[in-house]
C-alpha atoms as a PDB file:
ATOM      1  CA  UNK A   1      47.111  -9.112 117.008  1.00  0.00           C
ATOM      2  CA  UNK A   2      48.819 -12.140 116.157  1.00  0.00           C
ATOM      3  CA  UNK A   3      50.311 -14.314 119.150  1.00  0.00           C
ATOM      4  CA  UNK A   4      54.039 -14.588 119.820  1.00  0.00           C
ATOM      5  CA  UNK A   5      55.329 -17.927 119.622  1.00  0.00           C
ATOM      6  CA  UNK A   6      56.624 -19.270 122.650  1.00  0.00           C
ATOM      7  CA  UNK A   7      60.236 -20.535 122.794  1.00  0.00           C
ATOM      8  CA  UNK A   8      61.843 -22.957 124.911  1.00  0.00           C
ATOM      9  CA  UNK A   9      62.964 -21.930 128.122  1.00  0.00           C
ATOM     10  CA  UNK A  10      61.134 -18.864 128.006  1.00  0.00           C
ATOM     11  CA  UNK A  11      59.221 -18.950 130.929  1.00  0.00           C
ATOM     12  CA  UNK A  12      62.029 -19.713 133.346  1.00  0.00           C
ATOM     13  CA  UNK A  13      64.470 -16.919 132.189  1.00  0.00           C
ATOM     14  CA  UNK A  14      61.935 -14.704 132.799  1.00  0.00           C
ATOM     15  CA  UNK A  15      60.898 -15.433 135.823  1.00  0.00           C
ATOM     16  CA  UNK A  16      64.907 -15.589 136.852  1.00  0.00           C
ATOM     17  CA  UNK A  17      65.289 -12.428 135.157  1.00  0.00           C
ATOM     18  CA  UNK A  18      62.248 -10.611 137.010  1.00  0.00           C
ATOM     19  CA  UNK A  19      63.514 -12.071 140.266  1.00  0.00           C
ATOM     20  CA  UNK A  20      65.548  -8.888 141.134  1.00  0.00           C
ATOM     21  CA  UNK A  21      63.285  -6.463 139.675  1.00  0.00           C
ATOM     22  CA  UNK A  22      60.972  -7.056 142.406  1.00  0.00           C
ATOM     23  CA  UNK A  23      62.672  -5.399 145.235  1.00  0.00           C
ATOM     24  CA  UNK A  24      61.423  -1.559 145.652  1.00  0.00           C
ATOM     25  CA  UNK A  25      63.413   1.118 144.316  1.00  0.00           C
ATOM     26  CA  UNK A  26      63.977   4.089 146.838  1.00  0.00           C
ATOM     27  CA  UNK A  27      63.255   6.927 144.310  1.00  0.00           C
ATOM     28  CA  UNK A  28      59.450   5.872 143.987  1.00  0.00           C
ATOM     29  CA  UNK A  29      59.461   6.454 148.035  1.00  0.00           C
ATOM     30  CA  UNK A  30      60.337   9.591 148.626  1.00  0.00           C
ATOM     31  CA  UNK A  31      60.142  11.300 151.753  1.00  0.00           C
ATOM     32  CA  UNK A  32      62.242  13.808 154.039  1.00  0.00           C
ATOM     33  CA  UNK A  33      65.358  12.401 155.960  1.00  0.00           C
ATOM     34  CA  UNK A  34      63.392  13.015 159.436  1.00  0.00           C
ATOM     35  CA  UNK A  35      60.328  13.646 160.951  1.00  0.00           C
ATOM     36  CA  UNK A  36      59.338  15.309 164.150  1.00  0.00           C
ATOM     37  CA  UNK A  37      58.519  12.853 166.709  1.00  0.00           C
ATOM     38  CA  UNK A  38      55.933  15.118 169.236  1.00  0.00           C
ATOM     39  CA  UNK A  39      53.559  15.994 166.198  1.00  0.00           C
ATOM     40  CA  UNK A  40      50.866  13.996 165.999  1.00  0.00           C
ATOM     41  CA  UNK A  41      50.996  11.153 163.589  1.00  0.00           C
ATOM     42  CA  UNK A  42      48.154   8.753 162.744  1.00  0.00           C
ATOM     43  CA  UNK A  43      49.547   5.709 164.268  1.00  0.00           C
ATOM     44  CA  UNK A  44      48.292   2.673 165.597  1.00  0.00           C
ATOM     45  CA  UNK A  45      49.510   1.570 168.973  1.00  0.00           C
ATOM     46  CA  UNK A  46      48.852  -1.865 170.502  1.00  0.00           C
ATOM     47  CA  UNK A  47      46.804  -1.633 173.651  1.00  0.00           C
ATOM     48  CA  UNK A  48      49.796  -4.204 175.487  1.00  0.00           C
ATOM     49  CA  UNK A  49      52.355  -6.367 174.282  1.00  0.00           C
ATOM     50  CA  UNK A  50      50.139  -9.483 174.618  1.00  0.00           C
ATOM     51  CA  UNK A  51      47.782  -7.738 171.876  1.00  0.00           C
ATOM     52  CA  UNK A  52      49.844  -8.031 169.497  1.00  0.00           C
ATOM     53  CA  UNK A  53      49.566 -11.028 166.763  1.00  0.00           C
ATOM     54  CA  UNK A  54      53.082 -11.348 166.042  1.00  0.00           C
ATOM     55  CA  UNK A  55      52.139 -14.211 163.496  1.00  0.00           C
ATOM     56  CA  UNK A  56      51.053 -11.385 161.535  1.00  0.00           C
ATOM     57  CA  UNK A  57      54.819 -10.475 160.824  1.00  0.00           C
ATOM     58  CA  UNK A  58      56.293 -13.539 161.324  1.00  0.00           C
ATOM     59  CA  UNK A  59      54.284 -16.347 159.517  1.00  0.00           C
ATOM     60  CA  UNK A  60      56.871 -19.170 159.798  1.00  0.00           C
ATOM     61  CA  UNK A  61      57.123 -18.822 163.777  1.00  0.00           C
ATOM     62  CA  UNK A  62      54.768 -19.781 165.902  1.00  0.00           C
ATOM     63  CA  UNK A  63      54.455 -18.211 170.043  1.00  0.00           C
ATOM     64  CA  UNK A  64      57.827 -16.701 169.153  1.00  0.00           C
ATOM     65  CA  UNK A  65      58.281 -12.610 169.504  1.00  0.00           C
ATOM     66  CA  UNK A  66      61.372 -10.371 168.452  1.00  0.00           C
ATOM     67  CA  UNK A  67      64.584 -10.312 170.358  1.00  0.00           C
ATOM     68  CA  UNK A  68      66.251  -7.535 168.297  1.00  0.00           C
ATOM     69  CA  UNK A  69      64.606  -4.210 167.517  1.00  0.00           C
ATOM     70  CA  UNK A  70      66.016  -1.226 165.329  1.00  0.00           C
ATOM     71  CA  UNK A  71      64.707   1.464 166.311  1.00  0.00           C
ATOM     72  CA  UNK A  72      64.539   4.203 163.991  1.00  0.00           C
ATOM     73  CA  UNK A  73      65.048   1.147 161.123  1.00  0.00           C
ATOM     74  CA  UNK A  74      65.198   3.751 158.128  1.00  0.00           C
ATOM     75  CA  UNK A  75      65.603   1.784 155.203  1.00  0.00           C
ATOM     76  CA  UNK A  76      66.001  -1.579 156.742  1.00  0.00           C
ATOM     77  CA  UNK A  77      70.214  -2.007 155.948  1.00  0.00           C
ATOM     78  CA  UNK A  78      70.782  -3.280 159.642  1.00  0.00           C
ATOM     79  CA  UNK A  79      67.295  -6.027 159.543  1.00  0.00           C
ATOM     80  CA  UNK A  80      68.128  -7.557 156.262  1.00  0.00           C
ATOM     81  CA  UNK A  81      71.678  -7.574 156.889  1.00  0.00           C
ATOM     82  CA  UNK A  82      71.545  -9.693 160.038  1.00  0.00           C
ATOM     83  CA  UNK A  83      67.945 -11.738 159.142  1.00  0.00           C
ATOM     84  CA  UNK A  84      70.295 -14.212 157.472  1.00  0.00           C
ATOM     85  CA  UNK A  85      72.795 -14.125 160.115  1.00  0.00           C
ATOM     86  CA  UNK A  86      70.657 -15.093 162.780  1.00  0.00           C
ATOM     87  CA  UNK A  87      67.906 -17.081 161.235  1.00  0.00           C
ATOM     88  CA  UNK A  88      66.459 -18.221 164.065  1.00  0.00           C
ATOM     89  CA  UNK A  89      66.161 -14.850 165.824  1.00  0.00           C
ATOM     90  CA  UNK A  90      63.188 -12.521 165.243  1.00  0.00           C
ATOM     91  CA  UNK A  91      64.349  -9.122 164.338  1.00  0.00           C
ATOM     92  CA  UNK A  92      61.715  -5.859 164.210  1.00  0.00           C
ATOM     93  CA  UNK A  93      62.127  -2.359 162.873  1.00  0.00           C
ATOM     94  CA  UNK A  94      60.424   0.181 164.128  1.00  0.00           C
ATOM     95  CA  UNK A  95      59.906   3.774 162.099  1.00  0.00           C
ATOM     96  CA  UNK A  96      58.219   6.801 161.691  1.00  0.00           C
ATOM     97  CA  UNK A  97      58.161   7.612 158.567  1.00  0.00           C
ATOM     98  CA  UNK A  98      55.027   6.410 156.010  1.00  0.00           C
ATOM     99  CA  UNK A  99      57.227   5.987 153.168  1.00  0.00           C
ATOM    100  CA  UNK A 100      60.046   4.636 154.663  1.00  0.00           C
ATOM    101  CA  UNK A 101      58.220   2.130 156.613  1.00  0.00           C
ATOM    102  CA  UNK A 102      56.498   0.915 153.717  1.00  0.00           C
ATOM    103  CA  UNK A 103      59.687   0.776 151.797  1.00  0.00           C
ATOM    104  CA  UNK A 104      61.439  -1.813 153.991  1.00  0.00           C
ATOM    105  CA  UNK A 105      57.900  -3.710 153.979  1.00  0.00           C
ATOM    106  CA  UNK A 106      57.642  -3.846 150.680  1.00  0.00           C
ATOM    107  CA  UNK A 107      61.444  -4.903 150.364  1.00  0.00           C
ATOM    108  CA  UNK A 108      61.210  -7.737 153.088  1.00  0.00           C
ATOM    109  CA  UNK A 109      58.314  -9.107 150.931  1.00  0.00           C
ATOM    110  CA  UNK A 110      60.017  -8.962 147.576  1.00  0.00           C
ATOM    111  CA  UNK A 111      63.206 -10.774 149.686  1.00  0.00           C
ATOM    112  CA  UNK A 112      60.633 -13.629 151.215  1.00  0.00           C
ATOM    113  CA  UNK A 113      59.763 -14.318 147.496  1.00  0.00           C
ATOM    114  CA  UNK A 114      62.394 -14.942 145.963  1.00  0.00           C
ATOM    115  CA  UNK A 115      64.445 -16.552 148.744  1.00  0.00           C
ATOM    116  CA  UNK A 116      63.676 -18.544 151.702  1.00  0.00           C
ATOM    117  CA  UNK A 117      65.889 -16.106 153.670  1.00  0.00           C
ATOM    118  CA  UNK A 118      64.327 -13.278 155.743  1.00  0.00           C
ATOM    119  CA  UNK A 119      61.177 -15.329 157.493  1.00  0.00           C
ATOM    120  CA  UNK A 120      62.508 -13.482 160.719  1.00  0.00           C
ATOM    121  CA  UNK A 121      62.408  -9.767 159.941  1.00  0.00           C
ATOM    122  CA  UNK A 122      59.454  -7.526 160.063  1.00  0.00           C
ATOM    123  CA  UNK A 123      59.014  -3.898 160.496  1.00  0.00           C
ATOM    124  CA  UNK A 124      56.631  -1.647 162.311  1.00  0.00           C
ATOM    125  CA  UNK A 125      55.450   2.031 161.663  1.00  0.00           C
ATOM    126  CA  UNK A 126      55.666   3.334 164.859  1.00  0.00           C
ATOM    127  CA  UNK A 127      57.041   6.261 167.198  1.00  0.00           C
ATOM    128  CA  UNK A 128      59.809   4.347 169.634  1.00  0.00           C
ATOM    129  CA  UNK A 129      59.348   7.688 171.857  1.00  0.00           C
ATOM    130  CA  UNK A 130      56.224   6.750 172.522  1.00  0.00           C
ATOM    131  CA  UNK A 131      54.109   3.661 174.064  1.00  0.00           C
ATOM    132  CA  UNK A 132      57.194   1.493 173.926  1.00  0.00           C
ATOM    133  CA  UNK A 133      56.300  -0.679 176.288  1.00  0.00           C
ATOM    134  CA  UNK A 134      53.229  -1.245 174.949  1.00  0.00           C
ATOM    135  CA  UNK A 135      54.502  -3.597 171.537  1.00  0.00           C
ATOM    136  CA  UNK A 136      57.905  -5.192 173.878  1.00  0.00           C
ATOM    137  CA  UNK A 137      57.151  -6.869 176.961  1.00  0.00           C
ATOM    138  CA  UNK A 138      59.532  -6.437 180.008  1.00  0.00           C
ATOM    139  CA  UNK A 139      63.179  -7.990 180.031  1.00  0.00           C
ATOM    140  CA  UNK A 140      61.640  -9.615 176.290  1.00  0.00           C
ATOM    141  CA  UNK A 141      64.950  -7.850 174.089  1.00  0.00           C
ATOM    142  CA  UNK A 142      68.595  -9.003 173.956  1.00  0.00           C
ATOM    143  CA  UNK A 143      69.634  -6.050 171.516  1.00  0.00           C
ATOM    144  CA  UNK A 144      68.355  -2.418 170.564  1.00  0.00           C
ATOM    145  CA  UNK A 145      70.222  -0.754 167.966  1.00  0.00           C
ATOM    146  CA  UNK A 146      70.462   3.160 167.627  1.00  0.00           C
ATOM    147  CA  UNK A 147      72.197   3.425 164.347  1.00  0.00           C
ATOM    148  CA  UNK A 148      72.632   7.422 162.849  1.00  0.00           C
ATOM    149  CA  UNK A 149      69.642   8.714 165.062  1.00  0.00           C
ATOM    150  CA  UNK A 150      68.839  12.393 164.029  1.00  0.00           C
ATOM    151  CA  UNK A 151      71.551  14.707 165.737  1.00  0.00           C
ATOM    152  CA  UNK A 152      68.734  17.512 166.788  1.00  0.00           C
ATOM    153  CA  UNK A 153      71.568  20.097 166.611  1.00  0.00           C
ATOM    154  CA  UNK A 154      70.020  22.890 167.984  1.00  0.00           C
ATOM    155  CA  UNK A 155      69.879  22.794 172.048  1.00  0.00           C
ATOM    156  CA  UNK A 156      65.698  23.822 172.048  1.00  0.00           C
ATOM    157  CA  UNK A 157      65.337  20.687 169.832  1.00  0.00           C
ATOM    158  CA  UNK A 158      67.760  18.257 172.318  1.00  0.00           C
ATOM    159  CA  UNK A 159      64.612  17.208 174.015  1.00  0.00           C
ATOM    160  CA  UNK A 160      63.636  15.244 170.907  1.00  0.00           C
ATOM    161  CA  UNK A 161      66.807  12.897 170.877  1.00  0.00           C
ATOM    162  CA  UNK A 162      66.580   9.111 171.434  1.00  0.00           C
ATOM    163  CA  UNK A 163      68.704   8.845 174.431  1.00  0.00           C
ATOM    164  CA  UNK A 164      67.532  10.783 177.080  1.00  0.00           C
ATOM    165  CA  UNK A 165      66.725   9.700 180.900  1.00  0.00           C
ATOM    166  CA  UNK A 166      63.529   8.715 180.758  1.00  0.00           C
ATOM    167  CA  UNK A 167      63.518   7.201 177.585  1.00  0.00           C
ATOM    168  CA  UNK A 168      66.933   4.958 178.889  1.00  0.00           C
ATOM    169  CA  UNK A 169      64.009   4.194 181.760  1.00  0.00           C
ATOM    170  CA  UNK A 170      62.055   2.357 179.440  1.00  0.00           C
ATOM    171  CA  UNK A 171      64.888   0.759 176.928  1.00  0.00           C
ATOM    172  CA  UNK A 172      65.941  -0.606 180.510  1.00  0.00           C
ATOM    173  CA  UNK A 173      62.649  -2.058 180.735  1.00  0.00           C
ATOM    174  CA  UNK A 174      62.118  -3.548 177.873  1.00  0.00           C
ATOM    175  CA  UNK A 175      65.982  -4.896 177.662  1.00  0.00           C
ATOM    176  CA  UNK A 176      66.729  -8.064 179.601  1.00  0.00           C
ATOM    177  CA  UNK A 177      69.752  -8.087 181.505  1.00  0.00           C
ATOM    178  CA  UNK A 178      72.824  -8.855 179.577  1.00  0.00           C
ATOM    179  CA  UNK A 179      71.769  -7.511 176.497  1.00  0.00           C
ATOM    180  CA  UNK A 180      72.895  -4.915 174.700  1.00  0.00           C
ATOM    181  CA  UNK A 181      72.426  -1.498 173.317  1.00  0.00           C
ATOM    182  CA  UNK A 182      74.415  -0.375 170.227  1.00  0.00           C
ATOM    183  CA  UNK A 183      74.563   3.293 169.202  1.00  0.00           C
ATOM    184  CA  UNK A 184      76.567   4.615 166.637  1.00  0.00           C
ATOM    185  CA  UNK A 185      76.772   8.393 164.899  1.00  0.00           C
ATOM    186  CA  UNK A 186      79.005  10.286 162.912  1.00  0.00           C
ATOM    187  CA  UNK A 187      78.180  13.361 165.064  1.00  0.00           C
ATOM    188  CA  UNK A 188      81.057  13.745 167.926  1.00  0.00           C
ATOM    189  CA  UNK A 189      78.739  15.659 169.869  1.00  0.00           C
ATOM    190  CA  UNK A 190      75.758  13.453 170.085  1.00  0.00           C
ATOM    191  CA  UNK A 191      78.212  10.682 170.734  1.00  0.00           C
ATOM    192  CA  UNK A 192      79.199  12.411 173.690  1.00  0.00           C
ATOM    193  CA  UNK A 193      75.856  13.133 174.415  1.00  0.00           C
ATOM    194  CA  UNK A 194      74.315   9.205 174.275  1.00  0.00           C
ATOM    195  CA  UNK A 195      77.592   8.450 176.066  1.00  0.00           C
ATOM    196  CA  UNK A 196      77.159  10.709 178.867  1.00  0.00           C
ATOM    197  CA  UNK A 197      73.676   9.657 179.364  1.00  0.00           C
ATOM    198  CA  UNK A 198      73.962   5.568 179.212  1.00  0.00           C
ATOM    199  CA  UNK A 199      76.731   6.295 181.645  1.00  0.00           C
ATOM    200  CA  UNK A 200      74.853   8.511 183.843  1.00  0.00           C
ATOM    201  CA  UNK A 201      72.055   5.480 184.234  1.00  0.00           C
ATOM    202  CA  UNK A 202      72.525   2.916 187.164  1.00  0.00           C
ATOM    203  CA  UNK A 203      71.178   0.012 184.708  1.00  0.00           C
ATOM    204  CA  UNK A 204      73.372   0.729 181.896  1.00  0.00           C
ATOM    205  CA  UNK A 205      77.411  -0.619 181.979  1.00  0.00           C
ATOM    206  CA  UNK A 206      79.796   0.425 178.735  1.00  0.00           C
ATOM    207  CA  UNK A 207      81.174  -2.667 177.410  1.00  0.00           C
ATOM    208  CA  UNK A 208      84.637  -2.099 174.867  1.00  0.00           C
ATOM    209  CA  UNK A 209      84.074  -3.186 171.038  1.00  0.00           C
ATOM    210  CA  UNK A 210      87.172  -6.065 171.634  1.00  0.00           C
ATOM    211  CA  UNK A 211      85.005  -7.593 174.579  1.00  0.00           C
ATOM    212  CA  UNK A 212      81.544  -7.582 172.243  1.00  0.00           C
ATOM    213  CA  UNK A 213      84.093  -9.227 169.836  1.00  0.00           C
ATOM    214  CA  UNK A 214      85.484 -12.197 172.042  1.00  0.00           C
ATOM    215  CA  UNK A 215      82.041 -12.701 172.925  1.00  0.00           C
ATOM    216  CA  UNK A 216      80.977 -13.645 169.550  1.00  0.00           C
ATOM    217  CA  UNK A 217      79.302 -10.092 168.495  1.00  0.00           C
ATOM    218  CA  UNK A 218      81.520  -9.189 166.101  1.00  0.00           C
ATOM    219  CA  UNK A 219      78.922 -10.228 163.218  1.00  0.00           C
ATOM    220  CA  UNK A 220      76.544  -7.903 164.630  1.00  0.00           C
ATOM    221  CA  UNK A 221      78.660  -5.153 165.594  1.00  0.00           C
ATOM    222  CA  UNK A 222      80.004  -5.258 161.279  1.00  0.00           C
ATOM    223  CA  UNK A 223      76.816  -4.444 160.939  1.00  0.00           C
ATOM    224  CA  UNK A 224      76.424  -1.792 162.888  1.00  0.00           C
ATOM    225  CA  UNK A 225      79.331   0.067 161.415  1.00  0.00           C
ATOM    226  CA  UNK A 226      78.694  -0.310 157.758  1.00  0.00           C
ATOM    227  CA  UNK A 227      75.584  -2.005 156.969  1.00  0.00           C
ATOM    228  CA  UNK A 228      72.746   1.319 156.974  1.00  0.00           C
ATOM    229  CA  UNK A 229      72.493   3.423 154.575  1.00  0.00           C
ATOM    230  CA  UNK A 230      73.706   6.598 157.015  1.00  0.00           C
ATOM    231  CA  UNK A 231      76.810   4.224 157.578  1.00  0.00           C
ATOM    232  CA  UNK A 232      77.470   3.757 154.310  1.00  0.00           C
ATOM    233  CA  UNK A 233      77.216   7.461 153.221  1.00  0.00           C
ATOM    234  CA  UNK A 234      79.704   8.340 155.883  1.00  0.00           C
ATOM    235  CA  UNK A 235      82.550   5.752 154.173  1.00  0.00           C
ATOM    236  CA  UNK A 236      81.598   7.514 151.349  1.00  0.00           C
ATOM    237  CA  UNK A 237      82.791  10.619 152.776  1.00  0.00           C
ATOM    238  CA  UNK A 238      85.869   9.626 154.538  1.00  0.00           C
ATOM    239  CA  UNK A 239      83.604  10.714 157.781  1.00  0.00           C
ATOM    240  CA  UNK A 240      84.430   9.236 161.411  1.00  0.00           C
ATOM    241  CA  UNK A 241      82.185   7.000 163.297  1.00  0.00           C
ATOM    242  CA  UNK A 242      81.668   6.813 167.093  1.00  0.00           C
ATOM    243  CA  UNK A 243      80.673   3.663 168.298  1.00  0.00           C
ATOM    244  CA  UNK A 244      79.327   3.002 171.878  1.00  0.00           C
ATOM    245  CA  UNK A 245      77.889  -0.393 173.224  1.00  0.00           C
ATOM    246  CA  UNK A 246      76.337  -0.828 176.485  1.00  0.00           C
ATOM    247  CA  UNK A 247      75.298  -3.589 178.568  1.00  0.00           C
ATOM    248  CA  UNK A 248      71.980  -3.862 180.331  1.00  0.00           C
ATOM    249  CA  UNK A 249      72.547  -5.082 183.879  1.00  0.00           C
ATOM    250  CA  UNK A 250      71.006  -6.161 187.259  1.00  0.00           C
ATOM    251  CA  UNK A 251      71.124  -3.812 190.467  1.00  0.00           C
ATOM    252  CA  UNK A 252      69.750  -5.478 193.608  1.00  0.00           C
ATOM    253  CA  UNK A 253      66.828  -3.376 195.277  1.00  0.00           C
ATOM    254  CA  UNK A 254      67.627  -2.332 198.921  1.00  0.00           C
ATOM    255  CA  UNK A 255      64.974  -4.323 200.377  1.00  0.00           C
ATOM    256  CA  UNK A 256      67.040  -7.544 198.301  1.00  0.00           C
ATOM    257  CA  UNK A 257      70.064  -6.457 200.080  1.00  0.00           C
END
């Protein structure tokens, strides 16, 4: 077969033109829109958090380990909307789901190839419900984000939410003071129902959007609202959003009082 005759020029349209073709396309990653979080999947878990080589994720930081973490990242809309934002911050996903996971992987590396953008953004396959403590070390987060977190409608299956007591016990943990959890549905009664139970907890304080906002959060909290794919679907819709922002904060022991 006879060769083609190369034209000038050819070689860099083409490689401008492929740029954008290498990010994943969500139809060859198919999976269902949640998984059950007690069955037993074949994860991985670091023994501690000093086990864990975050140079791995991270190659252009060195002795530097995530501040933010999404859990429940889906399909990454929240990580690669604020890795430019905050260069200089290391964001994580975390995620259940094999697909999924590897989806936003596969996306972050297309990004990092075409862009010197998004050196700060990682995700993990992992279950947040479990052995939390063992990837984040204690007080080591200024932000967790709970964006769209599966509703669980039925009241035999509330048990498997994200906010509950004892999991608040360990996002307290793993928070340092003054940061900040962000949780957002279109579900009124799981809003009531994270609500009611960051309320309930002694380390937890609800902060109002407009203060989050003077304090220079308002980037973040954009993102929040519109920037996931759940988000997004619900503009579609005309749907209503319920937004709820808490701050992590310090209680003196008695023996400190």
């Amino acid at each position: 077969m006879p060769k083609r005759k190369r034209t000038a020029g050819t070689t860099t349209t083409a490689a401008t033109s492929n740029a954008p073709s290498l990010l994943p396309q969500k139809k060859h990653y198919r999976q269902r829109a949640h998984a059950n979080p007690f069955s037993d999947h074949s994860l991985v878990y670091p023994s501690s958090p000093d086990s864990i080589d975050w140079s791995s994720h991270y190659p252009a930081f060195v002795n530097q380990r995530p501040s933010f973490a999404d859990i429940g990242c889906g399909f990454g809309g929240l990580l690669i909307t604020l890795a430019p934002q905050f260069p200089d911050t290391l964001i994580i996903g975390l995620e259940i789901r094999v697909q999924v996971t590897q989806y936003v992987q596969d996306r972050i590396t297309a990004l990092r190839a075409t862009t010197d953008n998004y050196q700060n953004v990682s995700v993990i396959r992992a279950n947040a419900m479990k052995f939390l403590p063992n990837f984040f070390q204690k007080a080591s987060l200024t932000a967790l984000f709970f964006l769209f977190p599966d509703p669980h409608f039925k009241i035999r299956k509330h048990k498997a939410r994200i906010i509950s007591p004892t999991l608040l016990a360990e996002y307290a943990y793993v928070l340092a003071p003054g940061g900040i959890v962000y949780t957002i549905t279109d579900v009124e009664d799981l809003a009531h129902w994270m609500r009611t139970h960051l309320d309930a907890h002694p380390l937890f304080q609800f902060v109002e959007e407009q203060e989050l906002r003077k304090e220079g959060k308002g980037p973040i909290l954009d993102a929040v609202y519109g920037s996931t794919e759940e988000g997004k679907k619900v503009e579609r819709n005309a749907g209503e959003k319920w937004l709820a922002c808490f701050r992590r904060i310090e209680v003196k022991r008695i023996n400190e009082i």
